[in-house]
Protein backbone atom coordinates (compact mmCIF):
# COMPACT_ATOMS: atom_id res chain seq x y z
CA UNK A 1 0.00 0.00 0.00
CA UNK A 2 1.25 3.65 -0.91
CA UNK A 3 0.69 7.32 0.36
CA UNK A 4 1.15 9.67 -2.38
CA UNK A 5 2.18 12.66 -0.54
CA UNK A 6 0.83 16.20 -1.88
CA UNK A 7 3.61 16.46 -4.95
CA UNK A 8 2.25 13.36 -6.57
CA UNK A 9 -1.21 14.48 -6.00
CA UNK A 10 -0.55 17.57 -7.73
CA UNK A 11 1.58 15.64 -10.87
CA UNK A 12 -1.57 13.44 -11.23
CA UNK A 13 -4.53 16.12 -11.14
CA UNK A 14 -2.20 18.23 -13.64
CA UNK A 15 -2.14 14.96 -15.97
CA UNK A 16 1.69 14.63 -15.77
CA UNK A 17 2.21 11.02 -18.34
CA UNK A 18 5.52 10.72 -15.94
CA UNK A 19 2.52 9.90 -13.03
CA UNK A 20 -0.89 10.00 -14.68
CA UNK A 21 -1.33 5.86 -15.27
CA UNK A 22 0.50 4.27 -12.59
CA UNK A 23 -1.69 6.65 -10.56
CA UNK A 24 -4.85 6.02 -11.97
CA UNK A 25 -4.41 2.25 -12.19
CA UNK A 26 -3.55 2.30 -7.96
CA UNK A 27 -6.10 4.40 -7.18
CA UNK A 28 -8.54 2.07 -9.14
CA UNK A 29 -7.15 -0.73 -6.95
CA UNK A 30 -7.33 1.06 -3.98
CA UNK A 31 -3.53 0.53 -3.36
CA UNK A 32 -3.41 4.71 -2.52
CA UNK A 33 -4.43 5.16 0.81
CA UNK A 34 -5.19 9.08 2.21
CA UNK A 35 -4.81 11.74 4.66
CA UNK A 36 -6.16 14.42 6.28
CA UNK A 37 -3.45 16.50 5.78
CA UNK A 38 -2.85 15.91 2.38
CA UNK A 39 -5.86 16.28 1.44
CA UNK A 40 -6.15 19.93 3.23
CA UNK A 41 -3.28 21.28 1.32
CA UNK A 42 -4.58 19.76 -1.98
CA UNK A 43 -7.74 21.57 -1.12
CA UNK A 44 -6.01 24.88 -0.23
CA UNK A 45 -4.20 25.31 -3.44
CA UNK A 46 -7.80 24.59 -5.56
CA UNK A 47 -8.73 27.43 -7.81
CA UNK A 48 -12.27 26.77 -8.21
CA UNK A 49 -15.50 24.75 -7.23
CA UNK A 50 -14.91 22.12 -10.02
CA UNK A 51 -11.11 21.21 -8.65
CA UNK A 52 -12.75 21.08 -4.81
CA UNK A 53 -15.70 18.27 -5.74
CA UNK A 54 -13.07 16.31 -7.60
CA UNK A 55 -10.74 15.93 -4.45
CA UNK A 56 -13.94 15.96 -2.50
CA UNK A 57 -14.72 12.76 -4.36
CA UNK A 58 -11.29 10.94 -4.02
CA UNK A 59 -11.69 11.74 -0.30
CA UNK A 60 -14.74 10.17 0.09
CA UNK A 61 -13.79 7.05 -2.16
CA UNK A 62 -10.30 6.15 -1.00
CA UNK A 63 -9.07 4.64 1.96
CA UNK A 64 -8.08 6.44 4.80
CA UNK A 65 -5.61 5.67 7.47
CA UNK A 66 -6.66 5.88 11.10
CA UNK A 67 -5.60 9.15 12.36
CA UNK A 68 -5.82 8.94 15.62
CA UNK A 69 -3.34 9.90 17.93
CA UNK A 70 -0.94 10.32 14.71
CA UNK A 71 -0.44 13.87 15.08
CA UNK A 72 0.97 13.22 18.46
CA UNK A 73 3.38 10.26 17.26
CA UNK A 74 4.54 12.11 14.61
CA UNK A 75 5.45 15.28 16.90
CA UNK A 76 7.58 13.10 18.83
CA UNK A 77 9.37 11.33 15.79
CA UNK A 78 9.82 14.47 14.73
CA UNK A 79 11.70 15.29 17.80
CA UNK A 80 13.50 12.27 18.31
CA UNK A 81 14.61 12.52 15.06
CA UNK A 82 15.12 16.23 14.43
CA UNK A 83 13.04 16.36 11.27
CA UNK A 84 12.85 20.08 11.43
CA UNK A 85 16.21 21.04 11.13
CA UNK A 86 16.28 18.49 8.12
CA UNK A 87 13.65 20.85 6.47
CA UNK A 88 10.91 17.92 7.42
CA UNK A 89 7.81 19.98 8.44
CA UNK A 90 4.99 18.30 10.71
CA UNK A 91 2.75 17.57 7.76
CA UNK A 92 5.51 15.18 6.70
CA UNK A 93 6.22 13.84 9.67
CA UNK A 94 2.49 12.88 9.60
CA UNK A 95 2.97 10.92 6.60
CA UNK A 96 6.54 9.66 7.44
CA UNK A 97 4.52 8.15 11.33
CA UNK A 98 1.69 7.01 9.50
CA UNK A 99 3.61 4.94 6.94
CA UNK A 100 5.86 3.60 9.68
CA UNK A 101 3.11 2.55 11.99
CA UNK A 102 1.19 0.40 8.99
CA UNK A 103 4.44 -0.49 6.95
CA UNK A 104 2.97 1.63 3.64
CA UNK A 105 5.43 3.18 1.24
CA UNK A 106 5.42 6.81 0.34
CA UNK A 107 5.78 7.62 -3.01
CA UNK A 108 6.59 11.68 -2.84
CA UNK A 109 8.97 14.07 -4.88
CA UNK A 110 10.12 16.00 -1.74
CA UNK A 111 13.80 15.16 -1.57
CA UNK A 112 13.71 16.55 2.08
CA UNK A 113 11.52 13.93 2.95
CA UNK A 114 13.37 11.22 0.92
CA UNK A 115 16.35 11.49 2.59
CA UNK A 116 14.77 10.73 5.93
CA UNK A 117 13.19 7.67 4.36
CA UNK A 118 14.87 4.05 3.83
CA UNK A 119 14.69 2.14 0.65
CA UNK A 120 11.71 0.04 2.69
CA UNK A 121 9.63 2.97 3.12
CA UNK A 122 9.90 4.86 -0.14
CA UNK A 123 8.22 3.96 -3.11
CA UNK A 124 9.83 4.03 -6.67
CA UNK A 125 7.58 4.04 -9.68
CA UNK A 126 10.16 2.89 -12.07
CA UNK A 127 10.90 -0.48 -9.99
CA UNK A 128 7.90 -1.06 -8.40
CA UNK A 129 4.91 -0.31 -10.97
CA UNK A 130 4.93 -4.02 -12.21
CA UNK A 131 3.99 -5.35 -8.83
């Protein structure tokens, strides 16, 4: 199971080819699994009503990953780990807990966040798209 973190998100909903079909095709599966938080920054940067009920709709389609007491975890991984002065903001460190406490991949173009991730936890398109 993957989290697409916000930067694949956007490279899908843009139509990107680099993104656009493995996307699609895990999504159909219901291999992507979603987050508050990446959802509320995908809905911040819509420009209009039409981009809102599309995310609206993934939202309410996709699977979601228990939240609960993730903010919390992911403070303290944060500072256990120093995240921040890696450039690692909370929001990731959401997404870096919650893929850590149910052994998902993240599949993101942050190379912040890569760097903090081993070759378990990340996902690579190019290698792993077959599967």
């Amino acid at each position: 199971m993957i989290i697409a973190d916000t930067s694949i998100w956007i490279e899908f909903l843009k139509g990107n080819a680099s993104y656009f079909e493995v996307f699609a095709l895990m999504v159909e599966e219901k291999k992507i699994y979603v987050l508050g938080c990446i959802f509320g920054e995908l809905l911040q940067g819509s420009k209009n009503e039409k981009e809102i009920k599309i995310l609206q709709e993934y939202w309410q389609t996709l699977p979601k990953i228990n939240e609960q007491y993730l903010w919390i975890q992911a403070g303290i991984l944060s500072a256990k780990e120093k995240l921040y002065t890696k450039g690692v903001g909370l929001i990731d460190a959401v997404i870096l807990q919650a893929a850590r406490n149910y052994k998902y991949k993240i599949w993101t173009l942050d190379k912040k966040l890569i760097k903090c991730l081993d070759k378990t936890e990340y996902f690579e398109q190019s290698t792993e798209e077959a599967e």
